[in-house]
N, C-alpha and C. Protein backbone atom coordinates (compact mmCIF):
# COMPACT_ATOMS: atom_id res chain seq x y z
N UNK A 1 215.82 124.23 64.19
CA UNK A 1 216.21 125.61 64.10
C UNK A 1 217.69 125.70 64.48
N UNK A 2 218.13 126.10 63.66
CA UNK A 2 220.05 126.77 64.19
C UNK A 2 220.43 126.95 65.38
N UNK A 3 221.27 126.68 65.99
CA UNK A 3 221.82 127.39 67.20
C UNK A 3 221.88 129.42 66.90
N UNK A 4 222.30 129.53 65.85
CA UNK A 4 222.40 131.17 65.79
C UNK A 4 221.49 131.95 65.15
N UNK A 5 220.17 130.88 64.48
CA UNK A 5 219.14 132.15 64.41
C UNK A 5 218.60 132.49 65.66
N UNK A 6 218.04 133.79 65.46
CA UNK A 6 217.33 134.76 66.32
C UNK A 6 216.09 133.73 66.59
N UNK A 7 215.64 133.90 67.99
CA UNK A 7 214.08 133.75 68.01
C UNK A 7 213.39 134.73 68.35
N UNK A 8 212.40 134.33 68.44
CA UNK A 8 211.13 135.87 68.83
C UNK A 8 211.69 136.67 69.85
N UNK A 9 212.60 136.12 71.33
CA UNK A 9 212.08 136.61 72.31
C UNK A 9 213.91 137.18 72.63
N UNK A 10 214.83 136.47 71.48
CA UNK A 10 215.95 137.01 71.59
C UNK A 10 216.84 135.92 71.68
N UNK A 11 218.15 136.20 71.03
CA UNK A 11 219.71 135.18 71.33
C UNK A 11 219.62 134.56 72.44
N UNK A 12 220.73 134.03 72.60
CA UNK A 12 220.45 133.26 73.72
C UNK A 12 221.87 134.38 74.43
N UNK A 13 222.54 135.28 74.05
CA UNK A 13 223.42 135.89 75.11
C UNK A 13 222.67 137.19 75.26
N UNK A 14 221.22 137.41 74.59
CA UNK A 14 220.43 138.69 74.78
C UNK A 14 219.34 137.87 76.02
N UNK A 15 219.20 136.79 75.84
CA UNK A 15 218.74 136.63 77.36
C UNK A 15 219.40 136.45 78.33
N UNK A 16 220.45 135.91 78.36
CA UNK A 16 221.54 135.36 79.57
C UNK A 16 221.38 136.94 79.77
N UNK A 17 221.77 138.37 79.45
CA UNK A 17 221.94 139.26 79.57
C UNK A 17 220.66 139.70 80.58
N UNK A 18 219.89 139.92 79.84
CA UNK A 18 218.72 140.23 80.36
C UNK A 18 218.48 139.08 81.97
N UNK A 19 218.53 138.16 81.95
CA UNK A 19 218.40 137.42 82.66
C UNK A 19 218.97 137.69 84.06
N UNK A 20 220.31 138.16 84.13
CA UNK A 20 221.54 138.65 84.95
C UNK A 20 220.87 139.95 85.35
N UNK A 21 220.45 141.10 84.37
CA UNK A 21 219.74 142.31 85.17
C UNK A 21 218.65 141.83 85.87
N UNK A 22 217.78 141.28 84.96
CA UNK A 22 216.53 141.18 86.14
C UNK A 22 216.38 140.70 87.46
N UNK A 23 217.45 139.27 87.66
CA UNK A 23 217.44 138.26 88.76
C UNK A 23 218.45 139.54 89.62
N UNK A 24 219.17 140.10 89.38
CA UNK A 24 220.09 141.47 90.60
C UNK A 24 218.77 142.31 90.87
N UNK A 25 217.91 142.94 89.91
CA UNK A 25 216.84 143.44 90.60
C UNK A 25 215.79 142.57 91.61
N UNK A 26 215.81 141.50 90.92
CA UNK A 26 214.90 140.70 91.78
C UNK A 26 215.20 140.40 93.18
N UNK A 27 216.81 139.85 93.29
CA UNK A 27 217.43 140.04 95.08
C UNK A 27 217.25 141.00 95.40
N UNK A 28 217.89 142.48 94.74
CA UNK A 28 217.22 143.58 95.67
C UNK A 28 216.11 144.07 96.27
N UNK A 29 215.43 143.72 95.67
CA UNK A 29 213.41 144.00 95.63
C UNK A 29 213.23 142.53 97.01
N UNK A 30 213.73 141.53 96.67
CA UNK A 30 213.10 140.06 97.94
C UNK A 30 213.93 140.56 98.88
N UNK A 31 215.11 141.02 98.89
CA UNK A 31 216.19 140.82 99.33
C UNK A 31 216.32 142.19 101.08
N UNK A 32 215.81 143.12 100.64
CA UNK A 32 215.63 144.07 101.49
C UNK A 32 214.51 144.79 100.98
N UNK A 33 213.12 145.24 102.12
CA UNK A 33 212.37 145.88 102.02
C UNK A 33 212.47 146.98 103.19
N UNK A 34 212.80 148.01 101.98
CA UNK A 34 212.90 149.15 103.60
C UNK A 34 214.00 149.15 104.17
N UNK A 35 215.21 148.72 103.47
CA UNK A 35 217.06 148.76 104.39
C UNK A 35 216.34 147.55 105.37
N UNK A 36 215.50 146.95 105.29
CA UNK A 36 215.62 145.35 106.39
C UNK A 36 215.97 143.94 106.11
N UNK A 37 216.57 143.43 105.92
CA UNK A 37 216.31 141.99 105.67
C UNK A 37 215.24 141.43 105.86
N UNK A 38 214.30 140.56 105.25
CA UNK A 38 213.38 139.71 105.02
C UNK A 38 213.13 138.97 104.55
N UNK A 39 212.48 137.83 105.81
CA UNK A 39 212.29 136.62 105.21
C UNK A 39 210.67 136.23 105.24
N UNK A 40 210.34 136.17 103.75
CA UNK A 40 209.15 136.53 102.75
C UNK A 40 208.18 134.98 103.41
N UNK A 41 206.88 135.19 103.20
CA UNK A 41 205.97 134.08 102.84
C UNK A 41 206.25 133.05 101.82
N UNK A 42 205.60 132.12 101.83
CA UNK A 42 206.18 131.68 100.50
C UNK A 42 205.14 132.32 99.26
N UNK A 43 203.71 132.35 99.36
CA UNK A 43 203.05 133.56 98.75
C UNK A 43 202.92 134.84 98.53
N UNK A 44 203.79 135.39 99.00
CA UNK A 44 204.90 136.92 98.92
C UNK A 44 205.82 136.86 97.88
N UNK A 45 206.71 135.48 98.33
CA UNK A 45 207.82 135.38 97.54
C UNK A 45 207.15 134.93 96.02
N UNK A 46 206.22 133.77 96.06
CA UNK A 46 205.67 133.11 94.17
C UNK A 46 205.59 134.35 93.76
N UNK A 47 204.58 135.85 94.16
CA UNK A 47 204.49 136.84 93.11
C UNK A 47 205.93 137.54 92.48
N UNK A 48 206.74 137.61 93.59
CA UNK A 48 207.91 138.07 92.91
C UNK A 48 208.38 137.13 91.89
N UNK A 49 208.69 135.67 92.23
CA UNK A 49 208.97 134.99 91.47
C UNK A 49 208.65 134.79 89.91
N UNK A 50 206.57 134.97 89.81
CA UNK A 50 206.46 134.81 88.67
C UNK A 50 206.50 136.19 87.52
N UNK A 51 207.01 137.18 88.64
CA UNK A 51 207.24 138.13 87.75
C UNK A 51 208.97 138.19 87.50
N UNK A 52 210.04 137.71 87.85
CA UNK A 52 210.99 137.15 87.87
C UNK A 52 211.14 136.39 86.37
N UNK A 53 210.19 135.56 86.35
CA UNK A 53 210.19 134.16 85.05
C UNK A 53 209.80 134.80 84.19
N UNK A 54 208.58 135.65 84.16
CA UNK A 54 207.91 136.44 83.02
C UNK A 54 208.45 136.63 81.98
N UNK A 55 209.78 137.58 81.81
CA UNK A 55 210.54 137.81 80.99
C UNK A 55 211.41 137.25 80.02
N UNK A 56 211.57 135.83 81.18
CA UNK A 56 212.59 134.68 80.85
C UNK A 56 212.45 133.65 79.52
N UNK A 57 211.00 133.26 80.18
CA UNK A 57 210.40 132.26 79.10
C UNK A 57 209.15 132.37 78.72
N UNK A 58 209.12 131.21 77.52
CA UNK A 58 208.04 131.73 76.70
C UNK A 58 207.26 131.18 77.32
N UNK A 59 207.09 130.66 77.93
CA UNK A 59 205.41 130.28 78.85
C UNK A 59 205.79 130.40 80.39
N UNK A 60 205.20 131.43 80.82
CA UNK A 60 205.57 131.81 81.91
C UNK A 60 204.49 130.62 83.01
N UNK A 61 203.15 130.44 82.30
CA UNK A 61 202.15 129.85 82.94
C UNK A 61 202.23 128.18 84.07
N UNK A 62 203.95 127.80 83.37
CA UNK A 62 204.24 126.58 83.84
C UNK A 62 204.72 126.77 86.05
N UNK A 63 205.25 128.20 85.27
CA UNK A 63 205.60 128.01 86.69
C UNK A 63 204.36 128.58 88.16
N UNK A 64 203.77 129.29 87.20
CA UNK A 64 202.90 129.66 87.92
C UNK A 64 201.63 128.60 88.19
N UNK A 65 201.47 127.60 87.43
CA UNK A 65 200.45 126.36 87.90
C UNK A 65 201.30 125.69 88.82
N UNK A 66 202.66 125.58 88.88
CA UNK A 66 203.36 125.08 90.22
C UNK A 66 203.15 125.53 91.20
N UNK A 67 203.43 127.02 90.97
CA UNK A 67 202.91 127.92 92.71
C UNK A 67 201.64 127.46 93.26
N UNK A 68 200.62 127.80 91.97
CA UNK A 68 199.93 127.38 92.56
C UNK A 68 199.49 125.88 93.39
N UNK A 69 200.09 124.87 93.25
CA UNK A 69 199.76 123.96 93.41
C UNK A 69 200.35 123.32 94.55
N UNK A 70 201.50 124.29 94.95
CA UNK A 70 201.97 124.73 96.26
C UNK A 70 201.42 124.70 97.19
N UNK A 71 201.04 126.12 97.16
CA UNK A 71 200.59 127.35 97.41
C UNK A 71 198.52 126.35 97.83
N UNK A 72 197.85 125.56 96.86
CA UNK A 72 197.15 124.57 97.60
C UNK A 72 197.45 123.93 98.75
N UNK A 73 198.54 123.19 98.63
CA UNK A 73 198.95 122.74 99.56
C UNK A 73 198.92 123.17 100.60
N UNK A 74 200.20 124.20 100.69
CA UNK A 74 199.94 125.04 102.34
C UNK A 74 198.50 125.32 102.83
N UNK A 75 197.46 125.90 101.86
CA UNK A 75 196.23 126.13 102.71
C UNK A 75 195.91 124.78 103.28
N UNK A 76 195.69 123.89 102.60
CA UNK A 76 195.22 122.36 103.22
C UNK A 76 195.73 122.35 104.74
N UNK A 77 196.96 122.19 104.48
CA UNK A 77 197.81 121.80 105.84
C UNK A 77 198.01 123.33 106.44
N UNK A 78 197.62 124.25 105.94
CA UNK A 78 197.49 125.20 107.58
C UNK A 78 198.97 126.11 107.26
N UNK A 79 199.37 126.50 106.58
CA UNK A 79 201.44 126.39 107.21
C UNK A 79 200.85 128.02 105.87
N UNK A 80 200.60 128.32 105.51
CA UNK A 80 200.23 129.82 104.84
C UNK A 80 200.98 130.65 105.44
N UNK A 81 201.25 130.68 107.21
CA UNK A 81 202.15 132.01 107.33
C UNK A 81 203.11 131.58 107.25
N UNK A 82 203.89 130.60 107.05
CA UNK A 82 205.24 130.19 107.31
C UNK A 82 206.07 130.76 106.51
N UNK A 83 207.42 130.82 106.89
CA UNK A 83 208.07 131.69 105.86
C UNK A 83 209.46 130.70 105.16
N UNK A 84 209.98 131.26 104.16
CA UNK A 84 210.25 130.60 103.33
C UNK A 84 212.08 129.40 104.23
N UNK A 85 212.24 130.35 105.19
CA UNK A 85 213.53 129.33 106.21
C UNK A 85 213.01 128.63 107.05
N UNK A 86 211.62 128.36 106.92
CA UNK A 86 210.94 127.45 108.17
C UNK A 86 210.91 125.84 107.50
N UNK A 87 210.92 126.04 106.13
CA UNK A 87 210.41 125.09 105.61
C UNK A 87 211.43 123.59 105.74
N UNK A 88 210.96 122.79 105.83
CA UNK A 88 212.08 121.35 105.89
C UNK A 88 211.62 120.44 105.12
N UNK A 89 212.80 119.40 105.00
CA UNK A 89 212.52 118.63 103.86
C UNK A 89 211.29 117.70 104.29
N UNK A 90 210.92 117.42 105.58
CA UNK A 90 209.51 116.72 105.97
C UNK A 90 208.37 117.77 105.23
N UNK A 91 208.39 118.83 104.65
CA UNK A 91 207.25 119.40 104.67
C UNK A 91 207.30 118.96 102.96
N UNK A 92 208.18 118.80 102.04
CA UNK A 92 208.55 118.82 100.92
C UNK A 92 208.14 117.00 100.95
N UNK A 93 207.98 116.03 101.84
CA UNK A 93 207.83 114.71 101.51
C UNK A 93 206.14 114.87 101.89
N UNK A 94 205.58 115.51 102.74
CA UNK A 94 204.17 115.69 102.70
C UNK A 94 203.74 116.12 101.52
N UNK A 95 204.29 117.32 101.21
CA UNK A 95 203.99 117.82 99.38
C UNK A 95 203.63 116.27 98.47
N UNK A 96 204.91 115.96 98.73
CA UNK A 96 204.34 115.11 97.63
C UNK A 96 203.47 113.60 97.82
N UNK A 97 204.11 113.85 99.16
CA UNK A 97 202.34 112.98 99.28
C UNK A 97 201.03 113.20 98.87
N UNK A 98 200.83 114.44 99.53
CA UNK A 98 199.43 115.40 99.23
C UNK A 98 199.57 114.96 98.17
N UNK A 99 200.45 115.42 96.93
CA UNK A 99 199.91 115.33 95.48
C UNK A 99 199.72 114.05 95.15
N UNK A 100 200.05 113.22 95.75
CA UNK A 100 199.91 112.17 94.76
C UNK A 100 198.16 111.58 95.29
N UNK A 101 198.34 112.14 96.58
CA UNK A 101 196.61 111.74 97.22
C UNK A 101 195.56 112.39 96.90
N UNK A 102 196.07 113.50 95.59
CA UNK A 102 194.98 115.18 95.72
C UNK A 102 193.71 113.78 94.61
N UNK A 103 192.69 115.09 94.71
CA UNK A 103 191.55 113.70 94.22
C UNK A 103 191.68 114.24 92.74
N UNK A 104 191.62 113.46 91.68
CA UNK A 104 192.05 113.19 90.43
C UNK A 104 190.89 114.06 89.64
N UNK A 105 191.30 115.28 88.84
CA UNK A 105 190.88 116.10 88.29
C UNK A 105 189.84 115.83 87.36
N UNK A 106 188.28 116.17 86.64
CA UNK A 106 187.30 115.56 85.58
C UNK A 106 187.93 115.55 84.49
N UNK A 107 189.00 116.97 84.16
CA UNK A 107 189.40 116.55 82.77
C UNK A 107 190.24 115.94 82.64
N UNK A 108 191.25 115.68 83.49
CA UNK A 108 192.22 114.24 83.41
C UNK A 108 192.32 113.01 83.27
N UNK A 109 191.24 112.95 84.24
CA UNK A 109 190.96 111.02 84.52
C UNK A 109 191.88 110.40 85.20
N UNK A 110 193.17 111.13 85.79
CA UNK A 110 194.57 110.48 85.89
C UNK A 110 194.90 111.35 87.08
N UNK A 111 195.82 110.42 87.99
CA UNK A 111 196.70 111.15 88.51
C UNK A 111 197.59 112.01 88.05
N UNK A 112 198.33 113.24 89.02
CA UNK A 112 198.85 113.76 88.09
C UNK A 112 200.48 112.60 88.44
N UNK A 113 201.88 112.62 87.52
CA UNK A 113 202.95 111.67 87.42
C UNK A 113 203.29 111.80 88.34
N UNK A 114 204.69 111.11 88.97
CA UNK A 114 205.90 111.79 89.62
C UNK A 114 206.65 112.25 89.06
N UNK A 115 206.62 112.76 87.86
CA UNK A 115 207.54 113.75 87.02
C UNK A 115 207.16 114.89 87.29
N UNK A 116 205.60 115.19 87.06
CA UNK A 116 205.27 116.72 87.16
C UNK A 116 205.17 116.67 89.24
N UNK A 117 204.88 116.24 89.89
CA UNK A 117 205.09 115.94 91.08
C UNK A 117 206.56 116.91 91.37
N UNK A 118 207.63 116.09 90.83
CA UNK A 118 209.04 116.02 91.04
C UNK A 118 209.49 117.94 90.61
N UNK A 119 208.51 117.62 89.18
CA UNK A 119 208.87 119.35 88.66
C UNK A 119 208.26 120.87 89.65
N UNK A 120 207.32 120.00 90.32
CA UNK A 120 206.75 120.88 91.60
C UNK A 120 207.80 121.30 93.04
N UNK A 121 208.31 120.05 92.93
CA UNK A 121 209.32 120.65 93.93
C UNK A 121 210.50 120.85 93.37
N UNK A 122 211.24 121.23 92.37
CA UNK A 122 212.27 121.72 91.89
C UNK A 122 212.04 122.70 91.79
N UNK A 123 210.82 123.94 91.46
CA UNK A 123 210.24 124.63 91.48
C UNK A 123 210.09 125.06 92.54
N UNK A 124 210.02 124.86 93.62
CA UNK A 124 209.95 125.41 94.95
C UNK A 124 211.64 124.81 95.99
N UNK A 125 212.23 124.59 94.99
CA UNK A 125 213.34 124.39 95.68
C UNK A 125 214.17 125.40 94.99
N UNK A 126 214.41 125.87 94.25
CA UNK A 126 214.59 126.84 92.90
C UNK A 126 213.74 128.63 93.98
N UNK A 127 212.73 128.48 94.41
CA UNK A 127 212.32 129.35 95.02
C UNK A 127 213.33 129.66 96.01
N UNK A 128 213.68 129.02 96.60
CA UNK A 128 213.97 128.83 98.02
C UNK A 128 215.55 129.28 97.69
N UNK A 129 216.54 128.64 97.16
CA UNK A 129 217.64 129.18 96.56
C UNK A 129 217.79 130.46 96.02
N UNK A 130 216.99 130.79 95.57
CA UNK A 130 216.54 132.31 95.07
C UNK A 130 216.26 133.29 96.71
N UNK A 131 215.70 132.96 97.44
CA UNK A 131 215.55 133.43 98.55
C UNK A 131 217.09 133.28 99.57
N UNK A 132 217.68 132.29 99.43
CA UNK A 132 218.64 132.24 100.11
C UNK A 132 219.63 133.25 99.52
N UNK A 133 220.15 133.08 98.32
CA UNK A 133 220.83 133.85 97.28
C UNK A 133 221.03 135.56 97.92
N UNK A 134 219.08 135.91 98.08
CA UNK A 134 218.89 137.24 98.28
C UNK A 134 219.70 137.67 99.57
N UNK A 135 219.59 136.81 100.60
CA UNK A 135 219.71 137.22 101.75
C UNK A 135 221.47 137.06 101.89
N UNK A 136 222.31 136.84 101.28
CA UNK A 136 223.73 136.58 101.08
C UNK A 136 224.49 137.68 100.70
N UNK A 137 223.44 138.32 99.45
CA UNK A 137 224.43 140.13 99.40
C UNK A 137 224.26 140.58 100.33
């Protein structure tokens, strides 16, 4: 396909556009609740997030099987209230431990890679920047 045909969901400077409004609404909305600063759950913050992506791309579902798979995690290990500046890179090398130890799914047969592993925490590192971002205006 061309660089300058249209696709379904728009140009690529009708999303950069769009992209730029939504993510300024999105800091404002994470960013202060109530004239306060706040620093969100990390399951506070995924819903904003995947309504954040929604708009963006055409399969919004990728990022949201990441949260979730997160978002597993923390319940396992307990850390659910923690909030999103608590987190350290020891908790991000347990992540991916956990995943690589989680017990191997019926319809897979397979572990899941260290690619999609890797895409799990870019995804929650991508969160976290987004959260920092907010708290900077």
């Amino acid at each position: 396909m061309p660089r300058y045909q249209k696709r379904r969901y728009g140009t690529r400077t009708e999303i950069a556009g769009e992209e730029v409004k939504i993510h300024e609404q999105m800091l404002a909305q994470v960013g202060k609740v109530s004239g306060v600063l706040k620093d969100p759950t990390f399951s506070e913050f995924a819903d904003w997030y995947i309504e954040y992506v929604k708009p963006l791309q055409k399969s919004w579902k990728t990022p949201l099987t990441r949260t979730k798979n997160i978002d597993r995690f923390l319940e396992a290990t307990g850390h659910t209230k923690k909030t999103l500046s608590e987190f350290q890179t020891s908790d991000v090398i347990d992540f991916m431990r956990w995943r690589r130890s989680e017990i191997i799914p019926n319809k897979t047969q397979k572990p899941p890679s260290e690619v999609t592993i890797k895409r799990d925490v870019v995804c929650w590192k991508t969160m976290i920047n987004m959260a920092v971002k907010s708290h900077e205006l």
